[in-house]
Structure formats: C-alpha cells, structure tokens
C-alpha atoms as a PDB file:
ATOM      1  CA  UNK A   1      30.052  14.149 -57.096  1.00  0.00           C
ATOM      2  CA  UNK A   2      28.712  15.471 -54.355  1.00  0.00           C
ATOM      3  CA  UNK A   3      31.540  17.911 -52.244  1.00  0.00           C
ATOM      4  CA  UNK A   4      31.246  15.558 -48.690  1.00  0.00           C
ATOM      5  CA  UNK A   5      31.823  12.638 -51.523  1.00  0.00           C
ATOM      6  CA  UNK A   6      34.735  14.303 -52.724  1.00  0.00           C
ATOM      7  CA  UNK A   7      35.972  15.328 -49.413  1.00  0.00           C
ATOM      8  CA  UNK A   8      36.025  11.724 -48.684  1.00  0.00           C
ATOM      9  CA  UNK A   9      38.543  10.569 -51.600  1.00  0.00           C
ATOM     10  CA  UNK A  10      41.106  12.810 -50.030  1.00  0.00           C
ATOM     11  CA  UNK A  11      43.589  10.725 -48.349  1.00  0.00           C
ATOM     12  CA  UNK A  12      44.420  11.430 -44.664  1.00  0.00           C
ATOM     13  CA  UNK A  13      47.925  12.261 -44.760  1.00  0.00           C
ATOM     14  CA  UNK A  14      46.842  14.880 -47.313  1.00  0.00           C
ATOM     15  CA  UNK A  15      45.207  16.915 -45.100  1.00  0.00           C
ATOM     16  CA  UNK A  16      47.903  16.308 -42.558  1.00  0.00           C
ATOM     17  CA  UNK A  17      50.564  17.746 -44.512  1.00  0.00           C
ATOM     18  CA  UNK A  18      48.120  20.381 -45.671  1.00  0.00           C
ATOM     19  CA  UNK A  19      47.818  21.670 -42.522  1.00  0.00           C
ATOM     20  CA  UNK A  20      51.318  21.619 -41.178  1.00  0.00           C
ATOM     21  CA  UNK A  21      52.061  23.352 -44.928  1.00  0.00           C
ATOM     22  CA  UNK A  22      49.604  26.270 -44.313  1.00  0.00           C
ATOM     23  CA  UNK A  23      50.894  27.103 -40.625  1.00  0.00           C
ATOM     24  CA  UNK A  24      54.140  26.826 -41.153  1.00  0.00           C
ATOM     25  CA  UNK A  25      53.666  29.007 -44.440  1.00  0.00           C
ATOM     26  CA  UNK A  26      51.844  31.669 -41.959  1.00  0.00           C
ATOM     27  CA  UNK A  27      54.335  31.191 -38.723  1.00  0.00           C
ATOM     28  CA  UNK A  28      57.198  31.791 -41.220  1.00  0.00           C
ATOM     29  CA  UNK A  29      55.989  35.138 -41.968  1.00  0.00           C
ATOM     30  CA  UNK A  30      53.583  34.681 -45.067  1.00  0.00           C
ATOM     31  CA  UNK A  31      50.268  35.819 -44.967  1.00  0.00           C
ATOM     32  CA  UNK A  32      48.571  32.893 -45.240  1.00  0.00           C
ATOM     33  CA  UNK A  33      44.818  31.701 -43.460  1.00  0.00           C
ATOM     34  CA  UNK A  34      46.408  29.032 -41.549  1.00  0.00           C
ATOM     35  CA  UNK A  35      43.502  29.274 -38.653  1.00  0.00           C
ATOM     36  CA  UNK A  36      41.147  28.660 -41.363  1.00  0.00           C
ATOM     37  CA  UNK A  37      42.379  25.674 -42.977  1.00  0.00           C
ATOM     38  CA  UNK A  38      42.983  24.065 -38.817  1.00  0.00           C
ATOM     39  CA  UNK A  39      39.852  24.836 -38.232  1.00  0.00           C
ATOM     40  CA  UNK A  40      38.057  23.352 -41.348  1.00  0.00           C
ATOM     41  CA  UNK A  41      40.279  19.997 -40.659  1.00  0.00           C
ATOM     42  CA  UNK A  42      39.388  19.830 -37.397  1.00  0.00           C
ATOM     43  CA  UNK A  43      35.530  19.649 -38.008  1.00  0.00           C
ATOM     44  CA  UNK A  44      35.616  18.139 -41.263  1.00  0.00           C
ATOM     45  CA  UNK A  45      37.797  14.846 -38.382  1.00  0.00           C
ATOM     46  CA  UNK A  46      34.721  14.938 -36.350  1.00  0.00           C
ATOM     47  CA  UNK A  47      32.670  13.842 -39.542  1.00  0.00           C
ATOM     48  CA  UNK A  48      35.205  11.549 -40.925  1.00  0.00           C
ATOM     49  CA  UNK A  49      37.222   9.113 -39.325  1.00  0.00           C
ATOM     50  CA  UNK A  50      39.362   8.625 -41.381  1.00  0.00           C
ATOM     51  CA  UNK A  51      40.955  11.811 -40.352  1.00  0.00           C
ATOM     52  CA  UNK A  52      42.541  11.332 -36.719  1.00  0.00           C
ATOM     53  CA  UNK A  53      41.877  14.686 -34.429  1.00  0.00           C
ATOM     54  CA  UNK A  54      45.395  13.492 -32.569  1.00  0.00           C
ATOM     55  CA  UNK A  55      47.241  13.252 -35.392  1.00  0.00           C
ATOM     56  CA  UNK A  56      46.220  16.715 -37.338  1.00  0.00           C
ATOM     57  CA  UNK A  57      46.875  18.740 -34.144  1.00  0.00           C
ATOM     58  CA  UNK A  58      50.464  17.184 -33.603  1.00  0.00           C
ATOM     59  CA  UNK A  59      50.840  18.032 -37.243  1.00  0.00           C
ATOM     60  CA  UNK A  60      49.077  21.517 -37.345  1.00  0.00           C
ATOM     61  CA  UNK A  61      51.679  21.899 -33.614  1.00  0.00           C
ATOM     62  CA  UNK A  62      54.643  20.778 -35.794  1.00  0.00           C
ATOM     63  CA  UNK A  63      53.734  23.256 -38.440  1.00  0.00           C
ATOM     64  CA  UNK A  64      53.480  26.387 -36.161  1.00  0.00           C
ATOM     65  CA  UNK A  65      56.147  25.554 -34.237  1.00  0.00           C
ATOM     66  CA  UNK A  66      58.948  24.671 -36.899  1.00  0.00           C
ATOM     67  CA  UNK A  67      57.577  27.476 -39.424  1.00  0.00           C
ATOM     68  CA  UNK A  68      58.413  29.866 -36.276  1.00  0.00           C
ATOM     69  CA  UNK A  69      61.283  28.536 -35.836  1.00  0.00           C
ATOM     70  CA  UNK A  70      62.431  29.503 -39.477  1.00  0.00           C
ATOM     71  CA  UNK A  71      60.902  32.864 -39.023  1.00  0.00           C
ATOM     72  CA  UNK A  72      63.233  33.533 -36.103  1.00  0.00           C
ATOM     73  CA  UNK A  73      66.253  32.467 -38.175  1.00  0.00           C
ATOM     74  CA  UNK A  74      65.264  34.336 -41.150  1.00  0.00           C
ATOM     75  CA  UNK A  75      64.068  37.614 -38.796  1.00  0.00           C
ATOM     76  CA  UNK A  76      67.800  37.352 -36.983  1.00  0.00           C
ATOM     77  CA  UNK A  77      69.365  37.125 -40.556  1.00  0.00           C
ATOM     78  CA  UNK A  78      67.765  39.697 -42.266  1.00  0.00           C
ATOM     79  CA  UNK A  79      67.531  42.261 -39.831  1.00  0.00           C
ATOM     80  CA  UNK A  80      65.721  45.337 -40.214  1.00  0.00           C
ATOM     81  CA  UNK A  81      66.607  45.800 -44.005  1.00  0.00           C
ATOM     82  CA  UNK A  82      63.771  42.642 -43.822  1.00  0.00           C
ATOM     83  CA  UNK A  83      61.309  44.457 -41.837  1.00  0.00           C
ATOM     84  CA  UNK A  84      61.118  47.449 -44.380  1.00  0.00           C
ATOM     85  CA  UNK A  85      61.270  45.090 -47.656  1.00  0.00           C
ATOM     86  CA  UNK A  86      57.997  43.423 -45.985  1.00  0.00           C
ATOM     87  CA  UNK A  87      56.375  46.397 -45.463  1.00  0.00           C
ATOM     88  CA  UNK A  88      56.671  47.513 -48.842  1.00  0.00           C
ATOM     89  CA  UNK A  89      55.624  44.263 -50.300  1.00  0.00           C
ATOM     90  CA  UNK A  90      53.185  43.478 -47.532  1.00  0.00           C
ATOM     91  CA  UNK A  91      51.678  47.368 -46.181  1.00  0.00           C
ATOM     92  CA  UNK A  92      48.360  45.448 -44.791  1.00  0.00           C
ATOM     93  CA  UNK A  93      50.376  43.481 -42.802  1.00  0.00           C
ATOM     94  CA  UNK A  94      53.839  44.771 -42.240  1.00  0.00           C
ATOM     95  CA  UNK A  95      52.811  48.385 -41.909  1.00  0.00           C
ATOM     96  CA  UNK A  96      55.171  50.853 -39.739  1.00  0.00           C
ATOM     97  CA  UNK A  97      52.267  50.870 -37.281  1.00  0.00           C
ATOM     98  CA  UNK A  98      51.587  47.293 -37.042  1.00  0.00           C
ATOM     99  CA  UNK A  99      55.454  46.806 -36.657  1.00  0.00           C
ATOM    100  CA  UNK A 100      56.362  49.423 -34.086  1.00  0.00           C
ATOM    101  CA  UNK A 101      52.904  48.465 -32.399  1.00  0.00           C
ATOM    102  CA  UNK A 102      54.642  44.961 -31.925  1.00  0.00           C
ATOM    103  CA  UNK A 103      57.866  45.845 -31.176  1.00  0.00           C
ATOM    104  CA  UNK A 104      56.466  47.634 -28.435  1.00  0.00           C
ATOM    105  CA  UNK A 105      54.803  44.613 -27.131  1.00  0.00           C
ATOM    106  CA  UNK A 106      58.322  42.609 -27.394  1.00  0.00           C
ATOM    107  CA  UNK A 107      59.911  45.152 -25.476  1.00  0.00           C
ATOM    108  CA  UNK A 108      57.225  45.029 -22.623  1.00  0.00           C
ATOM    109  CA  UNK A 109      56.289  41.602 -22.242  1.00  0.00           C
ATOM    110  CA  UNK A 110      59.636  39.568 -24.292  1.00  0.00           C
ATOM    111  CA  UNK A 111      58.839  36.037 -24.210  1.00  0.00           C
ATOM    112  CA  UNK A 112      55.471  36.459 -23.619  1.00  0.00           C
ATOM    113  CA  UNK A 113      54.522  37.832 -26.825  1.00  0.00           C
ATOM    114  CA  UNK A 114      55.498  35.433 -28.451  1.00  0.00           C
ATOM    115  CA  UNK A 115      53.057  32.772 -26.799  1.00  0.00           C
ATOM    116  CA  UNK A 116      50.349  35.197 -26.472  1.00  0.00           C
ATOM    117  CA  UNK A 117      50.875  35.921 -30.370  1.00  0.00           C
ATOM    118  CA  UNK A 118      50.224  32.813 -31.137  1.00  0.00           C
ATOM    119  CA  UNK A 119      46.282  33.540 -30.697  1.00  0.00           C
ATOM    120  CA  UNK A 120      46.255  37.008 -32.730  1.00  0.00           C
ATOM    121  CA  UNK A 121      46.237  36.697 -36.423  1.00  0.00           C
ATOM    122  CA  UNK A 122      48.593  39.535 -37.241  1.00  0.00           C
ATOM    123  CA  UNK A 123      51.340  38.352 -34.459  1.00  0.00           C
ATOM    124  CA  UNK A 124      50.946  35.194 -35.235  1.00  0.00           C
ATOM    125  CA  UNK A 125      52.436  36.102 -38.838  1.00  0.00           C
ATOM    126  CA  UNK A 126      55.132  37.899 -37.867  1.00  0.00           C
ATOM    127  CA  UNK A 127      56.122  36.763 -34.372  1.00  0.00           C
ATOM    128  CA  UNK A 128      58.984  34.338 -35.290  1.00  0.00           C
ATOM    129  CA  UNK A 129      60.684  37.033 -37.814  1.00  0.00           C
ATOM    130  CA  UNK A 130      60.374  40.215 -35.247  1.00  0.00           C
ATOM    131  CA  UNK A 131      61.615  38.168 -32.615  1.00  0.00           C
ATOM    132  CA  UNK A 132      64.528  37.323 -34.822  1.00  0.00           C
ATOM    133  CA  UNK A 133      65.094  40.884 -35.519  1.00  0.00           C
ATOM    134  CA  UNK A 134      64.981  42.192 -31.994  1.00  0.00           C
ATOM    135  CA  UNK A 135      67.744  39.745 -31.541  1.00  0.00           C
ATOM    136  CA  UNK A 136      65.296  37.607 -28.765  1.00  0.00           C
ATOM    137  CA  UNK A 137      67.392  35.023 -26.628  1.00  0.00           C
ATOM    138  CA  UNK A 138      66.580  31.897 -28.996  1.00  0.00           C
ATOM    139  CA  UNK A 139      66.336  29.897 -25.453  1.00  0.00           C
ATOM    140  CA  UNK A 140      63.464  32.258 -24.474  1.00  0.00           C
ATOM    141  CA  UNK A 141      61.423  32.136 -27.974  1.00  0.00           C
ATOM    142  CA  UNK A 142      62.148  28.395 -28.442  1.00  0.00           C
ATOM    143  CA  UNK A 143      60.051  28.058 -25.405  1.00  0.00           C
ATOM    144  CA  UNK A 144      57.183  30.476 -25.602  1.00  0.00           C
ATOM    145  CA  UNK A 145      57.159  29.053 -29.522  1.00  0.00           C
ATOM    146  CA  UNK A 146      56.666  25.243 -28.520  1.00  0.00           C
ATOM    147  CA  UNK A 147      54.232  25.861 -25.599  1.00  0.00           C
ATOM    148  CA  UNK A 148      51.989  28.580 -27.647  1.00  0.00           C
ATOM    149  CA  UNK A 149      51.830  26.106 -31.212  1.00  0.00           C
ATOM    150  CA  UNK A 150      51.122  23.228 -28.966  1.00  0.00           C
ATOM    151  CA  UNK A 151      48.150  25.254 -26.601  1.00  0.00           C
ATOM    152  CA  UNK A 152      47.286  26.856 -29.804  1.00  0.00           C
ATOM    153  CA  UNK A 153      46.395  24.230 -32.282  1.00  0.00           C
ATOM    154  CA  UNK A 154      46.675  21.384 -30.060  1.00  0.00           C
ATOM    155  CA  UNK A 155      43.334  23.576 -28.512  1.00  0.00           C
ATOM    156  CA  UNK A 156      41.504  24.740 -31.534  1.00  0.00           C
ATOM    157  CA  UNK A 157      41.854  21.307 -32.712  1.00  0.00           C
ATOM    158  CA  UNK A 158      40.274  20.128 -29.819  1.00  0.00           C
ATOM    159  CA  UNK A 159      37.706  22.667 -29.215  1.00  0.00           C
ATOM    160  CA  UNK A 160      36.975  22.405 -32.778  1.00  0.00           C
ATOM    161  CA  UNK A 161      36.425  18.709 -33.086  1.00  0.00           C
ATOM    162  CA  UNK A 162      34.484  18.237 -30.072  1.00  0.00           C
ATOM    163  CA  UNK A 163      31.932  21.080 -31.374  1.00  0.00           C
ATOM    164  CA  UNK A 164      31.598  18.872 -34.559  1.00  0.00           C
ATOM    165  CA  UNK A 165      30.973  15.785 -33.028  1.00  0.00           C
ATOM    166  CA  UNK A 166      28.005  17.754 -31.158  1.00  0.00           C
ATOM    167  CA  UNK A 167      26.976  19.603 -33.558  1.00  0.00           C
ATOM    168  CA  UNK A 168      26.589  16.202 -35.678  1.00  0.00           C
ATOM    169  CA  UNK A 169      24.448  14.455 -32.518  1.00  0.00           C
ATOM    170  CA  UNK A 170      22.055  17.415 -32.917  1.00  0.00           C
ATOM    171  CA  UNK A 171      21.484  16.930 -36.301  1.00  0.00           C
ATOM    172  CA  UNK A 172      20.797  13.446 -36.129  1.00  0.00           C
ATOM    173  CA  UNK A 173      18.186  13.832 -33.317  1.00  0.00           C
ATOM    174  CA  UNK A 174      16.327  17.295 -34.385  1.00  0.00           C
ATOM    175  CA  UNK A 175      17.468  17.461 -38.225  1.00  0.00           C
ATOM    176  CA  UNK A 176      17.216  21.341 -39.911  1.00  0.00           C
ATOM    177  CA  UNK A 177      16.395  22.483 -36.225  1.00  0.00           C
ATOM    178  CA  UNK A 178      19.166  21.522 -34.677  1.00  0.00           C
ATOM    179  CA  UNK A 179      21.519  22.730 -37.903  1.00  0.00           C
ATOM    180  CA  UNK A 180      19.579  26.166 -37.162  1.00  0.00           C
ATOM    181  CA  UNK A 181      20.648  26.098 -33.360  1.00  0.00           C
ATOM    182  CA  UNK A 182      23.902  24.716 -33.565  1.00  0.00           C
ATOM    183  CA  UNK A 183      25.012  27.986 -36.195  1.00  0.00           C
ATOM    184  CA  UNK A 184      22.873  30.541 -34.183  1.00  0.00           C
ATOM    185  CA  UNK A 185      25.148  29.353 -31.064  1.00  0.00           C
ATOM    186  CA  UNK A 186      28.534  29.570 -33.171  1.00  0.00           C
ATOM    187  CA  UNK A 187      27.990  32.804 -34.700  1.00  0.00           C
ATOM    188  CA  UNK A 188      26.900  34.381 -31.595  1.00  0.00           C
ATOM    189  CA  UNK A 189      30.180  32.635 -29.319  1.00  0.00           C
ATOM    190  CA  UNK A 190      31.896  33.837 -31.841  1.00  0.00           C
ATOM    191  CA  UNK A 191      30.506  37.470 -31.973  1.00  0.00           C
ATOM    192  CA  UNK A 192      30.761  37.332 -27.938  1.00  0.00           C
ATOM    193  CA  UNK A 193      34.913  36.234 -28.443  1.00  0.00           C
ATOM    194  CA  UNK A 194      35.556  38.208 -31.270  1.00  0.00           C
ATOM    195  CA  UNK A 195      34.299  41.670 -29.069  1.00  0.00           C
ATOM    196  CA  UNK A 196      35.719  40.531 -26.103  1.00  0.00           C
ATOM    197  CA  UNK A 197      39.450  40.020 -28.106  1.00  0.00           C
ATOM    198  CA  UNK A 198      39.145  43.291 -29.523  1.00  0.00           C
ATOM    199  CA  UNK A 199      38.172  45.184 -26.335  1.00  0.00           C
ATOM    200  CA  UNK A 200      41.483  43.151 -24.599  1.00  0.00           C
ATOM    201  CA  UNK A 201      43.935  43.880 -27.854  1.00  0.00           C
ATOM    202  CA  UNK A 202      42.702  47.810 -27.828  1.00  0.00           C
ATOM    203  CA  UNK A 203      43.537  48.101 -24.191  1.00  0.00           C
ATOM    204  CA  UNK A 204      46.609  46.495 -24.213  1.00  0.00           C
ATOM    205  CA  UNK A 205      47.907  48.533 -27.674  1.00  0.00           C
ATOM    206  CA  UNK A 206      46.615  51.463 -25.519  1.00  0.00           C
ATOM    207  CA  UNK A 207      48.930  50.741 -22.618  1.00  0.00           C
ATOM    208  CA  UNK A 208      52.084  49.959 -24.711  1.00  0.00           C
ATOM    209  CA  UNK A 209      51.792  53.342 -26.258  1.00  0.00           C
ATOM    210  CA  UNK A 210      51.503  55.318 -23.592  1.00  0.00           C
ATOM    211  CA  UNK A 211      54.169  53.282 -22.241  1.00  0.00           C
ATOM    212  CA  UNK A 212      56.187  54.198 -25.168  1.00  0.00           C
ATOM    213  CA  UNK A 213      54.898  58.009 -24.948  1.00  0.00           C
ATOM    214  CA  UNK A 214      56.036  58.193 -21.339  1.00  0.00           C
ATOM    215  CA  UNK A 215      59.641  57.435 -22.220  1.00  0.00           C
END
C-alpha cells in the first residue's frame, strides 16, 4: 500500500486528537515536536478533505492552550525543586543557561513572553511551567496563553494549508517542474525566516543579559 493510500485510511478525528495530544504533550513541558506533527496535518488537509483545516487548528489551539495551562499549574506546584529535576533529566533543554536565559525574559517583558514564546521552540516547551514557577499572575498568563495558541496554530495551520493547496495547483499544471519550484521556494523562505529569527532571538538574549549584568 502505497503511504498517500495509507494516509488515507486514517480516520479524521485521529489526526485531530493527534495533534491536540502532541502540543499539549510539548506546552506541558515535554519535549516533544509538536510544530512538526501541526505542520504535517496541516498540508497533508490541503490534499485530503477529509481532514477539515478549521477543525485541526481549533484542536491543535485547544492542545497548546490547555497543555499550558497544566504546565502553569504543575510549574506553580513544583517550584524550583522542578526546575532543577528537569534539568538533570532534560540538560538539552532545561539547562541552567536556557533557564536563567528565560527567566530573564519573564522578568523583562512578563506576559509577553509568554505569547511571544509561543513561536520559539525552546519557550514554547517550557513557558507554561516557568511561568508557574515565577509565581506569574494566572490572569496575565491565561491571556497571553489563549491569544499566542490561537495566533500560533490557528496561523501555521493556515499558512500551512493554503501553501498546500498551491503547491498542489502547481503540480497539476507544470508536473516535476512545478514540485522543483514549489521546494526551492520553501527551503529558501524558510532559510530567509530561520536567519532572520535567529538574528532577532540573539539580539534580544543579548539585551536581557546585559540588562541582567547592569543590575
């Protein structure tokens, strides 16, 4: 069986719940590729329709949004005992520098890092538990979490599934050709984004520590 066959006998609500598993997993605090697995549901509901683009971002939303949620309530519980018992079990991802790195952030920009997180892999995993920890007015994260998981997937589903349906008209009018434009234009967007992020991120670490060094 060919793998677009198989994709095919998976039921909707399957990928659904996958979805909102995976994020929530991630927002929680688990390392987990939740961008990945939105982003291959997203294009593979511009090929099928079956799969409804509306539906999988309210459900990838619902995901990020409760999973933060928990993260907050775990982060608040567990205080920093949690923090170090992370960074032993997790030193890629909970490292002291990645933590005091974000901590910084928290204390400069509060609420804010938490929606802006949403959009930064390694915040993005730990953003509900710090802001638990650092004892975050729940008011203040409850909205920065619901308006960054809805911008956030609510938008890469979007984005995502409108690229597929294009990429899918080229295909159909200018076969391999198209296939060979359509990737040459993704992986360079995405070289373009990927330098510009990293340029913005090292700036902005560079400004919270010297922030931090001044005091």
């Amino acid at each position: 069986m060919h793998v677009q066959e198989w994709l095919e006998t998976i039921p909707a609500v399957s990928i659904y719940a996958l979805v909102g598993l995976v994020i929530g997993l991630e927002s929680l605090g688990i390392p987990l590729p939740g961008e990945i697995v939105l982003v291959s549901a997203a294009l593979l509901s511009s090929q099928h329709g079956e799969i409804n683009p509306i539906i999988l971002g309210a459900c990838a939303s619902a995901g990020a949004i409760i999973g933060d949620s928990i993260g907050y309530a775990i982060g608040r519980k567990g205080g920093r005992p949690l923090l170090a018992w992370l960074g032993a079990k997790f030193p890629k991802h909970f490292g002291e520098g990645h933590i005091a790195t974000a901590e910084r952030s928290f204390e400069k920009w509060g609420m804010w890092a938490v929606f802006f997180g949403r959009f930064v892999a390694l915040l993005r995993i730990f953003a509900g538990p710090l802001a638990g920890v650092l004892r975050m007015p729940y008011w203040k994260f409850l909205i920065a979490n619901v308006l960054g998981g809805i911008i956030w997937a609510g938008g890469t589903t979007a984005v995502i599934y409108y690229v597929g349906v294009v990429a899918e008209s080229w295909l159909k009018r200018f076969s391999w050709l198209g296939l060979v434009l359509a990737v040459l234009f993704g992986v360079t967007s995405m070289l373009v984004l990927k330098r510009k992020a990293k340029k913005a991120q090292g700036a902005a670490v560079r400004e919270v520590e010297a922030v931090g060094a001044g005091e």
